[in-house]
C-alpha atoms as a PDB file:
ATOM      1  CA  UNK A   1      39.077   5.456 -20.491  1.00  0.00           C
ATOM      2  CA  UNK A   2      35.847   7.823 -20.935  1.00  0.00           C
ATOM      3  CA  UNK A   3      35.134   6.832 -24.678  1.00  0.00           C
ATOM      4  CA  UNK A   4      32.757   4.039 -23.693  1.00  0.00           C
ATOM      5  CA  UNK A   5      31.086   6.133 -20.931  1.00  0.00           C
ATOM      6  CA  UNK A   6      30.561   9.216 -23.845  1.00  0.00           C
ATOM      7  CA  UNK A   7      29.499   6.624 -26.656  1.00  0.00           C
ATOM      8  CA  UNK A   8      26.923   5.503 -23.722  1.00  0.00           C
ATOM      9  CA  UNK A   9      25.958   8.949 -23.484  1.00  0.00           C
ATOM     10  CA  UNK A  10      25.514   9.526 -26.875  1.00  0.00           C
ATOM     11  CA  UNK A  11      23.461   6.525 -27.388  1.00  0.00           C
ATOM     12  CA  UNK A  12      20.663   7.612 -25.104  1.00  0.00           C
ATOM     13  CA  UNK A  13      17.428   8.576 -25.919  1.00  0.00           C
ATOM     14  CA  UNK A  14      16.350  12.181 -25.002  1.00  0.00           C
ATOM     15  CA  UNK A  15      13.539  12.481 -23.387  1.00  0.00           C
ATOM     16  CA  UNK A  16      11.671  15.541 -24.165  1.00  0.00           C
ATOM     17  CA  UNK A  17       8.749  16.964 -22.081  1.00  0.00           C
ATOM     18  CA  UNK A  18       5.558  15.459 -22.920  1.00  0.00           C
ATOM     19  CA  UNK A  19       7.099  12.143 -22.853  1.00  0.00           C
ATOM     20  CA  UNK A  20       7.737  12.936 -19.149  1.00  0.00           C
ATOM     21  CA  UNK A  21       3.767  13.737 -18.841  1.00  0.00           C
ATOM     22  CA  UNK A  22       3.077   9.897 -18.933  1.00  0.00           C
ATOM     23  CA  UNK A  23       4.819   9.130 -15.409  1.00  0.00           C
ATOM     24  CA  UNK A  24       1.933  10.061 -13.432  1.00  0.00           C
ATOM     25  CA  UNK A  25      -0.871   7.689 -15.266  1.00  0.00           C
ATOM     26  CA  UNK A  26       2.630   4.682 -14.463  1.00  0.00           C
ATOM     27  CA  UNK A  27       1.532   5.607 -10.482  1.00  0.00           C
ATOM     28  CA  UNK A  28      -2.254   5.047 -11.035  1.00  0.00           C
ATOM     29  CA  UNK A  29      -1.743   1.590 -10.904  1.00  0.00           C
ATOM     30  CA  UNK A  30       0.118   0.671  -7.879  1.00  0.00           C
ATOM     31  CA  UNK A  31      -1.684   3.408  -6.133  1.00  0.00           C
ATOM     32  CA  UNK A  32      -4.825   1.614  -6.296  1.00  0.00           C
ATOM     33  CA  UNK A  33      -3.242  -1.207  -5.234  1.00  0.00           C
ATOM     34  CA  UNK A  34      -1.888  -0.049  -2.447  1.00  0.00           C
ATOM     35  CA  UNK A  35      -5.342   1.687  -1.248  1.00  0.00           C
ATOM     36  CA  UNK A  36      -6.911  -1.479  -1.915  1.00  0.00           C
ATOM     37  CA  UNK A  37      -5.086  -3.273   0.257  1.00  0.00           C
ATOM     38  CA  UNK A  38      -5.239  -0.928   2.955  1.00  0.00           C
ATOM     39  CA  UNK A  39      -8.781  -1.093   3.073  1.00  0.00           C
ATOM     40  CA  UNK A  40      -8.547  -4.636   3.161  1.00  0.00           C
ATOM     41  CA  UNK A  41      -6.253  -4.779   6.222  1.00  0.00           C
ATOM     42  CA  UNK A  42      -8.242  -2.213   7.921  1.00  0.00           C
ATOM     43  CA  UNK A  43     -11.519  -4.248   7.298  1.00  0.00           C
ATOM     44  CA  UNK A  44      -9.651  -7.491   8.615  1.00  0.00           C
ATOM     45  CA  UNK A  45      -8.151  -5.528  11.705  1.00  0.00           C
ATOM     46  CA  UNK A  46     -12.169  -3.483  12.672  1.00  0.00           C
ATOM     47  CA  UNK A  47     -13.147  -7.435  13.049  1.00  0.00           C
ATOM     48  CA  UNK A  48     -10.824  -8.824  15.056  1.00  0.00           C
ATOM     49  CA  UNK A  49     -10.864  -6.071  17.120  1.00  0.00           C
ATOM     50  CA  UNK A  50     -14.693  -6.731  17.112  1.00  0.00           C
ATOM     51  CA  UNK A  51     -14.535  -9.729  17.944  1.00  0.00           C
ATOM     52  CA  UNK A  52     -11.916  -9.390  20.620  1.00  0.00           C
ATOM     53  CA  UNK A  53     -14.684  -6.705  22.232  1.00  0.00           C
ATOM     54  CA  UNK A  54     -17.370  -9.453  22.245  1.00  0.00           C
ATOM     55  CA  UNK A  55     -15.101 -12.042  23.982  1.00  0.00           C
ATOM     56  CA  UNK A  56     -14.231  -9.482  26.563  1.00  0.00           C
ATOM     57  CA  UNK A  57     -17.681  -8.667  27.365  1.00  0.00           C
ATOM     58  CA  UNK A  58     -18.265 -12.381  27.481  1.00  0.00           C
ATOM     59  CA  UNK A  59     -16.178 -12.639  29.750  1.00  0.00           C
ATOM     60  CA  UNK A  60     -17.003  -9.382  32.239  1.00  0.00           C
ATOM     61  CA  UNK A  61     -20.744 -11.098  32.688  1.00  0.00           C
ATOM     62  CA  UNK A  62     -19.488 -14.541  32.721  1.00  0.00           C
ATOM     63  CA  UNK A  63     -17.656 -13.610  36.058  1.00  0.00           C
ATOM     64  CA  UNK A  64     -20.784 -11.087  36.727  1.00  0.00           C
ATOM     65  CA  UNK A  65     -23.177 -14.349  37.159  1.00  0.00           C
ATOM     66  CA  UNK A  66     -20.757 -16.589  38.760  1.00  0.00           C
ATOM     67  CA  UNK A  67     -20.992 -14.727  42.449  1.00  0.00           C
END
């Protein structure tokens, strides 16, 4: 019942420890995409919420010249 799981264990590859060294350079990628994006969203969010502070004001001296 175990013979295929300990032929599966035999057949792996070990993995010694500078092979391990190149998981860190494997993050450098999506890192920087994820920081990217991040910047983009918070660009895209600083002008709406810019431009949700001019329509406001708009509208405060809108009403102001009205009475």
């Amino acid at each position: 019942m175990l013979g295929g799981f300990f032929r599966m264990v035999s057949g792996m590859q070990v993995v010694t420890m500078r092979d391990v060294g190149m998981m860190p350079g494997l993050f450098m990628a999506p890192a920087g995409v994820v920081f990217g994006r991040f910047f983009v969203m918070a660009g895209r969010m600083f002008m709406v919420l810019r431009r949700f502070c001019m329509m406001f004001c708009a509208l405060l001296t809108h009403r102001a010249f009205e009475g």
